[in-house]
Protein backbone atom coordinates (compact mmCIF):
# COMPACT_ATOMS: atom_id res chain seq x y z
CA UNK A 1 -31.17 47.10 38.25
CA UNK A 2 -33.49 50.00 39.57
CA UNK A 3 -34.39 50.98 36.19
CA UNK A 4 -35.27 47.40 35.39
CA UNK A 5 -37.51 47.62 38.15
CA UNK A 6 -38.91 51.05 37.11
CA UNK A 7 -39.59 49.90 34.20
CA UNK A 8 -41.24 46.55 35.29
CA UNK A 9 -43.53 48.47 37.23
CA UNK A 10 -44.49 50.31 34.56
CA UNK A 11 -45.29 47.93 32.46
CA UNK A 12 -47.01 45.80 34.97
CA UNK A 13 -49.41 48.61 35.62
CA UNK A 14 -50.11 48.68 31.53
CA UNK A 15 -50.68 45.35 31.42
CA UNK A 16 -53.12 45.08 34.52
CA UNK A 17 -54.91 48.21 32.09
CA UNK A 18 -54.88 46.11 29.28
CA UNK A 19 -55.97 43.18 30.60
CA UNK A 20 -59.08 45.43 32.37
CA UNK A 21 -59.45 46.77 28.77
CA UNK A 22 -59.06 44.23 26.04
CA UNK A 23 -61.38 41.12 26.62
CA UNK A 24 -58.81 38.95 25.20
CA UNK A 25 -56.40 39.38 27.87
CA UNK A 26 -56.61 37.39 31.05
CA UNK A 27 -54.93 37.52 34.26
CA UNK A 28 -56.71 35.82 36.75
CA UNK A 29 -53.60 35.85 39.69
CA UNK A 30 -51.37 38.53 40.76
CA UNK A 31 -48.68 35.86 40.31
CA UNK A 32 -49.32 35.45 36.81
CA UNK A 33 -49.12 39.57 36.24
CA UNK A 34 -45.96 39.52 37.91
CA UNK A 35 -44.41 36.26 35.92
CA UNK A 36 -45.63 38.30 32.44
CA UNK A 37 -44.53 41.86 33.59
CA UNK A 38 -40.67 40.43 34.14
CA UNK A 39 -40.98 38.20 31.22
CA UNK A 40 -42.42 41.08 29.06
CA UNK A 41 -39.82 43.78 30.29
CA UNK A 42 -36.77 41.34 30.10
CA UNK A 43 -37.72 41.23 26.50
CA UNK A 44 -38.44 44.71 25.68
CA UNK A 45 -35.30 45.05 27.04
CA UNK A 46 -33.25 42.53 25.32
CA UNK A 47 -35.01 40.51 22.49
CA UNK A 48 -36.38 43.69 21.24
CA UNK A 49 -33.74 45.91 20.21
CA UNK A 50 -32.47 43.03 18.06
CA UNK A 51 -35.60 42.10 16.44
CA UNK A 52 -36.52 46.30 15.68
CA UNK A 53 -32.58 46.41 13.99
CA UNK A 54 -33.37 42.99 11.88
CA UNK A 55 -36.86 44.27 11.20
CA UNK A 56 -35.16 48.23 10.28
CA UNK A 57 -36.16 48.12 6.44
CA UNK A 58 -39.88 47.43 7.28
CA UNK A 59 -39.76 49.84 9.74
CA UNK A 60 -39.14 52.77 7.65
CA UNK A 61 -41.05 51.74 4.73
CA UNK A 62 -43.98 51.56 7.19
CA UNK A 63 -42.58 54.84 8.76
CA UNK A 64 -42.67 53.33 11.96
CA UNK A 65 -46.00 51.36 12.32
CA UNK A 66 -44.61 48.23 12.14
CA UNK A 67 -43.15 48.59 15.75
CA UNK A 68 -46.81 47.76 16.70
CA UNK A 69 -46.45 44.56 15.49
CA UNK A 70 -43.40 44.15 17.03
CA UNK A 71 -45.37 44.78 20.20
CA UNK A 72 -48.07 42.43 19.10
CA UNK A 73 -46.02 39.89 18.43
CA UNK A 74 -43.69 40.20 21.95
CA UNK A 75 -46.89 40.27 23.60
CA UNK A 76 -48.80 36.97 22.31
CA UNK A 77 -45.52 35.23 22.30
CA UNK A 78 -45.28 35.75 26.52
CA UNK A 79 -48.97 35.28 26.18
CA UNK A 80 -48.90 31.13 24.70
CA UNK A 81 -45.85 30.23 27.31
CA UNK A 82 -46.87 26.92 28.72
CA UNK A 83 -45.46 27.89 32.08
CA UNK A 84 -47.71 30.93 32.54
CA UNK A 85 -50.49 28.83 31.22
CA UNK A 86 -53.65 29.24 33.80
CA UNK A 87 -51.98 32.61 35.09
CA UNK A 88 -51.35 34.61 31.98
CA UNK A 89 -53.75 34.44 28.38
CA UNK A 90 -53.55 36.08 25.28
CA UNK A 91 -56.39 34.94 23.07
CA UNK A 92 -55.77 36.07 19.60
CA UNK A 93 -53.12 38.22 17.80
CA UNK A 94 -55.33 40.83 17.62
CA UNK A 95 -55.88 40.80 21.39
CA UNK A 96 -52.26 41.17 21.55
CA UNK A 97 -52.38 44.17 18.92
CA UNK A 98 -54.91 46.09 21.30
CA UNK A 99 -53.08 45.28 24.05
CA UNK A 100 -49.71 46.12 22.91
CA UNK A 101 -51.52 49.70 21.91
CA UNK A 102 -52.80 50.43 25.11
CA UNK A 103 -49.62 49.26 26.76
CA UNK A 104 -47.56 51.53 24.68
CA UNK A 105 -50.02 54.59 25.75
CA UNK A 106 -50.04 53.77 28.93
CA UNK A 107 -46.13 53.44 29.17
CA UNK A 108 -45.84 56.54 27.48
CA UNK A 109 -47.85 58.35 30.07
CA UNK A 110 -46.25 56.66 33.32
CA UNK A 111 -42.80 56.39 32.25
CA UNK A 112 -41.82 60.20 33.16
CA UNK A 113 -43.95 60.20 36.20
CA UNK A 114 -41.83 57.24 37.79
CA UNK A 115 -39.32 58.99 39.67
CA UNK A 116 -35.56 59.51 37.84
CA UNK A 117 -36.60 58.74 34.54
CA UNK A 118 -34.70 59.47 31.77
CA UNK A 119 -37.31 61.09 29.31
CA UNK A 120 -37.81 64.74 30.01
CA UNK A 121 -38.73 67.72 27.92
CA UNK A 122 -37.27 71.15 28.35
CA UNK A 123 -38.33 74.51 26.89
CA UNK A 124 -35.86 77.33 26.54
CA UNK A 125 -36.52 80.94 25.65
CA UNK A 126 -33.85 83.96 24.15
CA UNK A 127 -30.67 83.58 23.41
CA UNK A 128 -28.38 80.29 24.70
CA UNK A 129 -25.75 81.83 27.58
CA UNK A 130 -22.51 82.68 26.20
CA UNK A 131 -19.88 80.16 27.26
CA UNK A 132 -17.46 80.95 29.93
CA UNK A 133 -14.10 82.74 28.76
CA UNK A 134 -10.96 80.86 30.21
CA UNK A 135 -9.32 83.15 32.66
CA UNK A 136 -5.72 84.79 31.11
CA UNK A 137 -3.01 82.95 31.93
CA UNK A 138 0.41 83.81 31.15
CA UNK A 139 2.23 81.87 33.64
CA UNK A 140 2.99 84.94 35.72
CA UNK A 141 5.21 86.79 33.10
CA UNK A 142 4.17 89.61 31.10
CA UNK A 143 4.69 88.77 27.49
CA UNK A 144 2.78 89.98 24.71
CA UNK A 145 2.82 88.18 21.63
CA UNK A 146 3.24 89.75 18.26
């Protein structure tokens, strides 16, 4: 649950950016960026991962690019929901395209300054440590094996 939330924050920061950036974004209350950042992040989280392994072939033939469609499409779906209709807009697909993009950036850049998140990077120099050697134990008799 917390790293629903961590990641509903983060997204509803990116979409408040997006929605500053992209002209074809609207979010005129702070009810409707709330209603689109949960309905966005439950599908990232869910619909997505399903729709990336049905969509796997045109992924790697477009080495990847595709997935901003993927986030275009998510996007301007949440976007032309009657319910958030008045509170949440997405004009055109290629509003959602631009806004996907600068969602994804700005994801990219908040998601490892939220607080116990899983993406990290680590740089190690010289040699790895040698693993431990397990202590000799010959049950308290002294036998040597030939």
């Amino acid at each position: 649950m917390k790293s629903f939330l961590k990641c509903a924050l983060v997204t509803g920061i990116a979409l408040e950016l997006a929605s500053l950036i992209v002209p074809g974004i609207k979010i005129p209350t702070i009810e409707g960026l709330v209603l689109a950042t949960l309905l966005l992040t439950a599908l990232n989280e869910f619909v997505r991962p399903v729709v990336v392994l049905l969509s796997l072939p045109l992924l790697i033939f477009t080495l990847g690019l595709f997935m901003l469609v993927i986030n275009a499409l998510l996007l301007d779906w949440v976007g032309h929901l009657h319910f958030l209709e008045g509170r949440f807009a997405v004009d055109t697909f290629w509003s959602a395209f631009w806004g996907s993009l600068i969602i994804s950036a700005a994801s990219l850049i908040l998601k490892p300054l939220v607080k116990g998140s899983r993406a990290s990077v680590q740089f190690h120099r010289g040699k790895p440590p040698a693993p431990p050697r397990p202590p000799d134990d010959d049950g308290g008799n002294n036998i040597i094996d030939v």
